[in-house]
PDB file of N, CA and C in Angstrom:
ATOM      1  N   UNK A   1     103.125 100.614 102.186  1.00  0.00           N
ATOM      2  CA  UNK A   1     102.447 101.886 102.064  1.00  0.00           C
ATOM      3  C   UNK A   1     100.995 101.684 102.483  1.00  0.00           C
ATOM      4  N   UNK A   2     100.585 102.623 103.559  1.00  0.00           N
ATOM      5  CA  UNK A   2      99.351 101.916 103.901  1.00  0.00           C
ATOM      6  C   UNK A   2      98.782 103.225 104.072  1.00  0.00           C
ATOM      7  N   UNK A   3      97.129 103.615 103.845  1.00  0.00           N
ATOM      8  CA  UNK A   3      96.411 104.782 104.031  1.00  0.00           C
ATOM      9  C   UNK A   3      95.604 104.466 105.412  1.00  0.00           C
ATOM     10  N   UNK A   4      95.637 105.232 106.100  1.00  0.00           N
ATOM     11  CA  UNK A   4      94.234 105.381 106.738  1.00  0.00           C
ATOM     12  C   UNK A   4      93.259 106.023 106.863  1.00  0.00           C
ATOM     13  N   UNK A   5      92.239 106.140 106.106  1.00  0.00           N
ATOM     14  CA  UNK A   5      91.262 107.170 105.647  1.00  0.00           C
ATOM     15  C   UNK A   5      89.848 106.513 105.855  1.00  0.00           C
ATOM     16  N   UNK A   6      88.995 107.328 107.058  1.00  0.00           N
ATOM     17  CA  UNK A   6      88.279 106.557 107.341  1.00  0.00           C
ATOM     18  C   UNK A   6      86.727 107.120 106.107  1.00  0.00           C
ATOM     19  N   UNK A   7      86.280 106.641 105.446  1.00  0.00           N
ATOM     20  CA  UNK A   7      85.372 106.993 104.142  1.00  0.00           C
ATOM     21  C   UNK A   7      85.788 107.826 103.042  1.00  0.00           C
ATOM     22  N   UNK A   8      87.098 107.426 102.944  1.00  0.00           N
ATOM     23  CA  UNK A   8      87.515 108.155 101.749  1.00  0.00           C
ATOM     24  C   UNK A   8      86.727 107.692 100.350  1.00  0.00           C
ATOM     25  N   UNK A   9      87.334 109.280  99.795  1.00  0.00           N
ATOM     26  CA  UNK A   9      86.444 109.510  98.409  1.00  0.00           C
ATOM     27  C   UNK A   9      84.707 108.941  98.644  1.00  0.00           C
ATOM     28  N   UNK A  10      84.219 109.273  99.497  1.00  0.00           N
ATOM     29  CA  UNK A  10      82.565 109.599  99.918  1.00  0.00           C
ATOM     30  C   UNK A  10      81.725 107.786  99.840  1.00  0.00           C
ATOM     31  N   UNK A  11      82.597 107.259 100.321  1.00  0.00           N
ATOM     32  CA  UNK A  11      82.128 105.970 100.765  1.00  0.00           C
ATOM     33  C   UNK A  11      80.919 106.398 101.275  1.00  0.00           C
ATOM     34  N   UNK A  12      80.083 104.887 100.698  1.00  0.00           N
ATOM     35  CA  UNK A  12      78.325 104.896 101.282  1.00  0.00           C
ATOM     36  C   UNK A  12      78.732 104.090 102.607  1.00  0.00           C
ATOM     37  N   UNK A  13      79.400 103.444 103.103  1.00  0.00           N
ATOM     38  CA  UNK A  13      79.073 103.108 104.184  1.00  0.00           C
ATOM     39  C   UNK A  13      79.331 103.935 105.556  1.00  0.00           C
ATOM     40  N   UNK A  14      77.559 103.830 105.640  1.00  0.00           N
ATOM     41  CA  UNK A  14      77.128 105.112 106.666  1.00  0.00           C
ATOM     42  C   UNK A  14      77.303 104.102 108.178  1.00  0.00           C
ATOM     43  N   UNK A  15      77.370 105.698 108.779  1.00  0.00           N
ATOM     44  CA  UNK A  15      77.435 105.509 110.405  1.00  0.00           C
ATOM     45  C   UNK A  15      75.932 105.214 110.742  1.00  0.00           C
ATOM     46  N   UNK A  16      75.153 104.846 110.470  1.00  0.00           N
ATOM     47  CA  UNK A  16      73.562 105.340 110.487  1.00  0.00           C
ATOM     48  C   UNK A  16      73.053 103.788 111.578  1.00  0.00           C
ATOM     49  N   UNK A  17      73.419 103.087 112.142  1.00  0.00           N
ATOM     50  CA  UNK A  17      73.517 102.161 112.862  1.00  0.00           C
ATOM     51  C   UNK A  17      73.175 102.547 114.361  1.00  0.00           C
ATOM     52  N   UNK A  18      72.078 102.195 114.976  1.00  0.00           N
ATOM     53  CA  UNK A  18      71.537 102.779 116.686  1.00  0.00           C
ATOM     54  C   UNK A  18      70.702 103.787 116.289  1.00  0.00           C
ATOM     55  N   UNK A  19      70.159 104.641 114.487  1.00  0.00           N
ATOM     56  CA  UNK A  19      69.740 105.869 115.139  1.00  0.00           C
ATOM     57  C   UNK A  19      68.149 105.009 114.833  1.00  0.00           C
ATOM     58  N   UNK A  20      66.997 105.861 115.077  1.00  0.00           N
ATOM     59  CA  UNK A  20      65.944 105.508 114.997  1.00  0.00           C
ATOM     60  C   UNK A  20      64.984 104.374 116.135  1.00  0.00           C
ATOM     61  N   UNK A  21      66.026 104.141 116.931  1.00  0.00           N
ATOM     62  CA  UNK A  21      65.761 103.207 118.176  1.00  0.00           C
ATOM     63  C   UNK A  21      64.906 104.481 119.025  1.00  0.00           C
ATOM     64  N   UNK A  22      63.139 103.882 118.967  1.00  0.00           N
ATOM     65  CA  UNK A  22      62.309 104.831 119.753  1.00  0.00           C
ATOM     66  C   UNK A  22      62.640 104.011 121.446  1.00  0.00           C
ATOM     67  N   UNK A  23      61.656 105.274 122.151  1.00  0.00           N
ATOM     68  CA  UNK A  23      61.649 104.506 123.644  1.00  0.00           C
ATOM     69  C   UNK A  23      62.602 105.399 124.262  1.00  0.00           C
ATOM     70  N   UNK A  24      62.373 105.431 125.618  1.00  0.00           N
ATOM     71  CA  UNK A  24      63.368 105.932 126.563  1.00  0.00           C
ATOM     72  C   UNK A  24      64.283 105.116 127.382  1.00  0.00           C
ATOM     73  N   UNK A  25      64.494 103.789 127.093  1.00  0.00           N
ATOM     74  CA  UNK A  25      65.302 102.798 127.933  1.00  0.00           C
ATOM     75  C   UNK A  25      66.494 103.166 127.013  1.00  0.00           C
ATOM     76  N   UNK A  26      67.782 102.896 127.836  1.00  0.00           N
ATOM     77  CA  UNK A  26      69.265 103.585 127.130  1.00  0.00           C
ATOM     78  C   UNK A  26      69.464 102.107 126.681  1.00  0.00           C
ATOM     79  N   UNK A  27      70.173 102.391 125.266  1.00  0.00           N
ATOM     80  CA  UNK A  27      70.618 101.472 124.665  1.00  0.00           C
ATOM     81  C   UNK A  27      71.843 100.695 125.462  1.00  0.00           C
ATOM     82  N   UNK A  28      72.046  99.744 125.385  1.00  0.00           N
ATOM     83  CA  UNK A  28      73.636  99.351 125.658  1.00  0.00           C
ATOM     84  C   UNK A  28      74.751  99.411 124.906  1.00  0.00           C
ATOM     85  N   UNK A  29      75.782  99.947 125.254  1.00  0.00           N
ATOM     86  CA  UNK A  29      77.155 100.277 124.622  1.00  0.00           C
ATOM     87  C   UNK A  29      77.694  99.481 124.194  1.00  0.00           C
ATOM     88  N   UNK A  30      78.129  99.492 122.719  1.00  0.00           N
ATOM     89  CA  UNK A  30      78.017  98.677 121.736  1.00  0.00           C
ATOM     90  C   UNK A  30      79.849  98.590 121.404  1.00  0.00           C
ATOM     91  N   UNK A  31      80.220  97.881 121.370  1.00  0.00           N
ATOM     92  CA  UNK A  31      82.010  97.653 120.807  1.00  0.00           C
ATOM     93  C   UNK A  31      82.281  98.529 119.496  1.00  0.00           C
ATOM     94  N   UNK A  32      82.699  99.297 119.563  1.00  0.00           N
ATOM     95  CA  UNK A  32      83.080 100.808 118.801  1.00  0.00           C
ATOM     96  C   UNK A  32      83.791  99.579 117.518  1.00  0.00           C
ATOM     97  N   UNK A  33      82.783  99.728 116.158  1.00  0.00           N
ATOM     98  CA  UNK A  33      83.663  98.847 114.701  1.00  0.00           C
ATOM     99  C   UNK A  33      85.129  99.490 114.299  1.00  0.00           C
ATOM    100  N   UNK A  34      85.968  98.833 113.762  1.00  0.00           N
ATOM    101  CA  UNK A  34      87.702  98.533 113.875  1.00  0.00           C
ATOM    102  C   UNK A  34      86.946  99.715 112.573  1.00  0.00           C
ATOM    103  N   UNK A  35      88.338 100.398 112.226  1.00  0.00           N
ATOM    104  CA  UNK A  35      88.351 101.562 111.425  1.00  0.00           C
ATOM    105  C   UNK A  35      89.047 101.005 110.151  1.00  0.00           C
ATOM    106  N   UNK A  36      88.148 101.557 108.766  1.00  0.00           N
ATOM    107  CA  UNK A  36      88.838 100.839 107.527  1.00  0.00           C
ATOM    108  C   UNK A  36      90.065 101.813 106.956  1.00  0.00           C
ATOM    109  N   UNK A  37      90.831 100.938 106.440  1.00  0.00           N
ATOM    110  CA  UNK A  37      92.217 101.320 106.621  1.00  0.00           C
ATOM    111  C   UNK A  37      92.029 100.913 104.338  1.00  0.00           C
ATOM    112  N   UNK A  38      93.323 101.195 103.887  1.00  0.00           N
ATOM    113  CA  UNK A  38      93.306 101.150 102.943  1.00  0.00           C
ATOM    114  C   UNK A  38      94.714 100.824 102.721  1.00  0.00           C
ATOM    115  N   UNK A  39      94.976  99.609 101.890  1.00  0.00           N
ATOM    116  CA  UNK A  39      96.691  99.344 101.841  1.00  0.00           C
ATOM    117  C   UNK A  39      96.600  99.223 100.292  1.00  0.00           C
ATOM    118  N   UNK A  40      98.042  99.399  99.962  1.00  0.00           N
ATOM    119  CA  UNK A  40      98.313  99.999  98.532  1.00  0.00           C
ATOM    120  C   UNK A  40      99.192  98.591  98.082  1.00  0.00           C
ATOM    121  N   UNK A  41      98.804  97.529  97.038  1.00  0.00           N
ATOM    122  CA  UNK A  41      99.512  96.945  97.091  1.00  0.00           C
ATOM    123  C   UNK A  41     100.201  97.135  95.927  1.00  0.00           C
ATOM    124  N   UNK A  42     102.111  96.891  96.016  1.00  0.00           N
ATOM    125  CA  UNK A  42     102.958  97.569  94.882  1.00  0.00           C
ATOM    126  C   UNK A  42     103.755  96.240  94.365  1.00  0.00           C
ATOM    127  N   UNK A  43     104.014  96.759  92.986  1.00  0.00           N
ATOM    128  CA  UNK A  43     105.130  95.527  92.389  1.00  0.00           C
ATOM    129  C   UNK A  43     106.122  96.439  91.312  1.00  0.00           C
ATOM    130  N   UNK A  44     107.119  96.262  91.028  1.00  0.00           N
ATOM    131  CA  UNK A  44     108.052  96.760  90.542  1.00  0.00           C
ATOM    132  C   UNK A  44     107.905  98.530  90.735  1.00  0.00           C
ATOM    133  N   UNK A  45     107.235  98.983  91.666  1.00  0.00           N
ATOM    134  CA  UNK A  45     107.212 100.514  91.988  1.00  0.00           C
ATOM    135  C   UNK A  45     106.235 100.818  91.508  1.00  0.00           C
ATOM    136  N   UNK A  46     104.642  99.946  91.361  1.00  0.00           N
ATOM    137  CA  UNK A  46     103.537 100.173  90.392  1.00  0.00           C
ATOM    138  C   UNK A  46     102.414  99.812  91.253  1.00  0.00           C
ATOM    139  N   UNK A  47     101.371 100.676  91.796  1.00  0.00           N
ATOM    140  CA  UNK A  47     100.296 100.208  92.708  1.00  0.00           C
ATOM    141  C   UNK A  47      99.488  99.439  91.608  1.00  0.00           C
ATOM    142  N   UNK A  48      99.032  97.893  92.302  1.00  0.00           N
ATOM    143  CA  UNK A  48      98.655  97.258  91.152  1.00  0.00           C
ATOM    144  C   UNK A  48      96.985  96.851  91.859  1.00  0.00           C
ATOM    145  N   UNK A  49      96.752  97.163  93.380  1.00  0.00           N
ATOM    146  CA  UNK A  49      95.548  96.851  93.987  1.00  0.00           C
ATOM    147  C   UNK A  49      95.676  98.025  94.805  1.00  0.00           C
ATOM    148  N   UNK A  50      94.078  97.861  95.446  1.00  0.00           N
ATOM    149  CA  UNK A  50      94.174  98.934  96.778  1.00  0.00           C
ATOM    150  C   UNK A  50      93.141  97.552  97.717  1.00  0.00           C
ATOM    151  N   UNK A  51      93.637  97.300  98.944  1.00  0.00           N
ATOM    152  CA  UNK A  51      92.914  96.900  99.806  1.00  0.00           C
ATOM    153  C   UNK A  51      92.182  97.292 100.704  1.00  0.00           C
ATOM    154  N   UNK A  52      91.001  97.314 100.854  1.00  0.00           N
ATOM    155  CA  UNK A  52      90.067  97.911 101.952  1.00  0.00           C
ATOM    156  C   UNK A  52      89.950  96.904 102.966  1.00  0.00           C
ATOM    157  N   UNK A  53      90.520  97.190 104.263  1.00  0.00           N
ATOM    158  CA  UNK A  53      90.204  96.379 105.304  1.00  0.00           C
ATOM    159  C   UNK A  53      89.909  97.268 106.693  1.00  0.00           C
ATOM    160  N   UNK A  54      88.950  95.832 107.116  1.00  0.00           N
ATOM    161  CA  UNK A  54      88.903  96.619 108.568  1.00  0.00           C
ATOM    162  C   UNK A  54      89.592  95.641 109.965  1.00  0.00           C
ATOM    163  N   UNK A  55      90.280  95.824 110.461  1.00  0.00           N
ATOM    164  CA  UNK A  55      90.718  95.194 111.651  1.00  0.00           C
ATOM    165  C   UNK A  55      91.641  94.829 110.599  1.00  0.00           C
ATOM    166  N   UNK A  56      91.725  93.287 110.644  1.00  0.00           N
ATOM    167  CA  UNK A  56      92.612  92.306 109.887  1.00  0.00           C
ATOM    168  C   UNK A  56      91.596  91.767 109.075  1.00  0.00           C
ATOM    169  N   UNK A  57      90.160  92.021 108.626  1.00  0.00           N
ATOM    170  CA  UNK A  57      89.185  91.520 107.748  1.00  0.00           C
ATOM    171  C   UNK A  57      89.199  92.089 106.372  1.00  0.00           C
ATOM    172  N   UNK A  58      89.586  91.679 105.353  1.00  0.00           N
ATOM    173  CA  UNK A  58      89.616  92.184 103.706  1.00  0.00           C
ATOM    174  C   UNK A  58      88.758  92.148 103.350  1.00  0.00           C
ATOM    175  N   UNK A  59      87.948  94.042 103.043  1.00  0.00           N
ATOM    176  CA  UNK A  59      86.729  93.972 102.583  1.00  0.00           C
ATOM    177  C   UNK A  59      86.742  93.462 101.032  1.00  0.00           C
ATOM    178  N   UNK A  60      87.356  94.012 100.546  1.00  0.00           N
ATOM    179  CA  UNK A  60      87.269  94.616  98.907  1.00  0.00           C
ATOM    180  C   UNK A  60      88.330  94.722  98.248  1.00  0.00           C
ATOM    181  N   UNK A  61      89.129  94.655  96.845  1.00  0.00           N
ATOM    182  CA  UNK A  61      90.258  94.852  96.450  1.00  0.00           C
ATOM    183  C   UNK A  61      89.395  96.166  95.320  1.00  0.00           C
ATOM    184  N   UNK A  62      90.387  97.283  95.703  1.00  0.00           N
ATOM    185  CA  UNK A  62      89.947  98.448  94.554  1.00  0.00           C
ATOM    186  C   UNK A  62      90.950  98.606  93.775  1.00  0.00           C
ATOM    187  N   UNK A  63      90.355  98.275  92.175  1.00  0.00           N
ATOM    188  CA  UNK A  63      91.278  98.812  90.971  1.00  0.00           C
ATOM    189  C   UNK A  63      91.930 100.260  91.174  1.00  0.00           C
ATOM    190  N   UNK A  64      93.197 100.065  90.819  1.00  0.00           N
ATOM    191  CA  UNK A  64      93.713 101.484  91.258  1.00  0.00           C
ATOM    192  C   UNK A  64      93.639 102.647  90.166  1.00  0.00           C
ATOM    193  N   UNK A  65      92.943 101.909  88.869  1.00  0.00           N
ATOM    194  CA  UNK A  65      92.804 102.608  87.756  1.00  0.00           C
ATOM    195  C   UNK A  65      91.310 103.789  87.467  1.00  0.00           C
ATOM    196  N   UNK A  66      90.463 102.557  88.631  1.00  0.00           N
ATOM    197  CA  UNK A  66      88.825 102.920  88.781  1.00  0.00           C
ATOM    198  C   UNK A  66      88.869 104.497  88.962  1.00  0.00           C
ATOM    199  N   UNK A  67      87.660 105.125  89.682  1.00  0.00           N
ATOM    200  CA  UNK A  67      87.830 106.500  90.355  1.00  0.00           C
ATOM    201  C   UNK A  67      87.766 106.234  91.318  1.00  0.00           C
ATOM    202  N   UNK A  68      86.876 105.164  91.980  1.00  0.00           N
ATOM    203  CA  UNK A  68      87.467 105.368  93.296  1.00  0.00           C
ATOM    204  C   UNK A  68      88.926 104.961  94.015  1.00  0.00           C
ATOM    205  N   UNK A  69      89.861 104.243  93.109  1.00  0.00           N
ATOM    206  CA  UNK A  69      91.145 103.937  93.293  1.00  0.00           C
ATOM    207  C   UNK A  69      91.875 105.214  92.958  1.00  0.00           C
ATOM    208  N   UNK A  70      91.555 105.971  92.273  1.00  0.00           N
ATOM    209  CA  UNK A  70      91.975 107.216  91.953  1.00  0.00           C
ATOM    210  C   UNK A  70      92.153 108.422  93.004  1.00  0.00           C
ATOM    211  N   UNK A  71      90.666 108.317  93.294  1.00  0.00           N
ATOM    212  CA  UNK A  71      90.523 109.278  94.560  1.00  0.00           C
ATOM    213  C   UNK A  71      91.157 108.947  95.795  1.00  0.00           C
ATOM    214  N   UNK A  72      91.174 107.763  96.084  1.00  0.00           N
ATOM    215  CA  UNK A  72      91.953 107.245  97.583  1.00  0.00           C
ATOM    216  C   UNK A  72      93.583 107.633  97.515  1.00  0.00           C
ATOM    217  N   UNK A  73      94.311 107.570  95.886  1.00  0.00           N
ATOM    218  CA  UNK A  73      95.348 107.317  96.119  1.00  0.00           C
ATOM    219  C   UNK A  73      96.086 109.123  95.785  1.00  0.00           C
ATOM    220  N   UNK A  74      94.958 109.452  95.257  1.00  0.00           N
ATOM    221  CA  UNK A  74      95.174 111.410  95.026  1.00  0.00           C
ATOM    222  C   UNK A  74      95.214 111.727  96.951  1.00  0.00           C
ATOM    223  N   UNK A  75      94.166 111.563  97.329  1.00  0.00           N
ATOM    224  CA  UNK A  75      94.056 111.404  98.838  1.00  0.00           C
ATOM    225  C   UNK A  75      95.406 111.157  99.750  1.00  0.00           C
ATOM    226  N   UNK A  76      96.196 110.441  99.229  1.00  0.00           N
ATOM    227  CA  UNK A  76      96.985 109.635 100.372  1.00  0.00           C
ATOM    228  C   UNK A  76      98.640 110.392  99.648  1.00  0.00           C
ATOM    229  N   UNK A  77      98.740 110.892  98.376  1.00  0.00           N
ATOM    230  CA  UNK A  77      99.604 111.616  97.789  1.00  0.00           C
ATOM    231  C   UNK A  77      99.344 112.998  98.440  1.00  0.00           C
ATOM    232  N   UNK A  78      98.624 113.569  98.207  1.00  0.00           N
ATOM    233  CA  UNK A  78      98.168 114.822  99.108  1.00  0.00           C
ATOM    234  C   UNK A  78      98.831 115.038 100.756  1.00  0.00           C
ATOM    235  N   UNK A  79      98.265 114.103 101.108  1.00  0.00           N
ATOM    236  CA  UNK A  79      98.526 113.966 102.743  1.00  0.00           C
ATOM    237  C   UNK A  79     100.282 113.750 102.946  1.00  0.00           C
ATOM    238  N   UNK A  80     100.609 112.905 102.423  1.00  0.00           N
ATOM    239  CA  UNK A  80     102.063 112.605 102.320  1.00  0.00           C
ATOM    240  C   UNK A  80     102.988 112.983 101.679  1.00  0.00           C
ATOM    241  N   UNK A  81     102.703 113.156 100.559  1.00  0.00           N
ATOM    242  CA  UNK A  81     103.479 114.612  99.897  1.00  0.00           C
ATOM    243  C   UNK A  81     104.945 113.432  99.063  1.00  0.00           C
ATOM    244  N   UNK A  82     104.609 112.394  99.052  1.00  0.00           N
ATOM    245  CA  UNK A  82     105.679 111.686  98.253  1.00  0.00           C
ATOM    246  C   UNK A  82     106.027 111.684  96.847  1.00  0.00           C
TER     247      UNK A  82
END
């Protein structure tokens, strides 16, 4: 079971990266960052983690009890309707 929700439940990590660069010389085009994905990990039919990763890199393990484990997984019930 895997989510893909890119800043779900109002994640701080901002896009805010390139702005504020003064000057008129054009920046160079930068490798677009892998999109964080969210995997649900289950045991006897019981989400017992939530994984935040990006690419194949494991940011974070979120309690699924927390609010923000709450909100991701209200999020991903919503969308899917299971």
């Amino acid at each position: 079971m895997a989510e893909n929700e890119n800043a779900a439940g109002g994640a701080t990590e901002g896009g805010a990266e390139g702005e504020g660069q003064a000057g008129g010389a054009a920046a160079a085009p930068q490798a677009a960052p892998e999109e964080i994905t969210y995997h649900a990990v289950e045991k006897d039919g019981q989400v017992t983690a939530i994984w935040e990763m990006q690419g194949r890199k494991h940011l974070r393990t979120i309690d699924p009890r927390s609010r923000q484990g709450q909100e991701i997984l209200r999020l991903y019930t919503a969308e899917h309707g299971e």
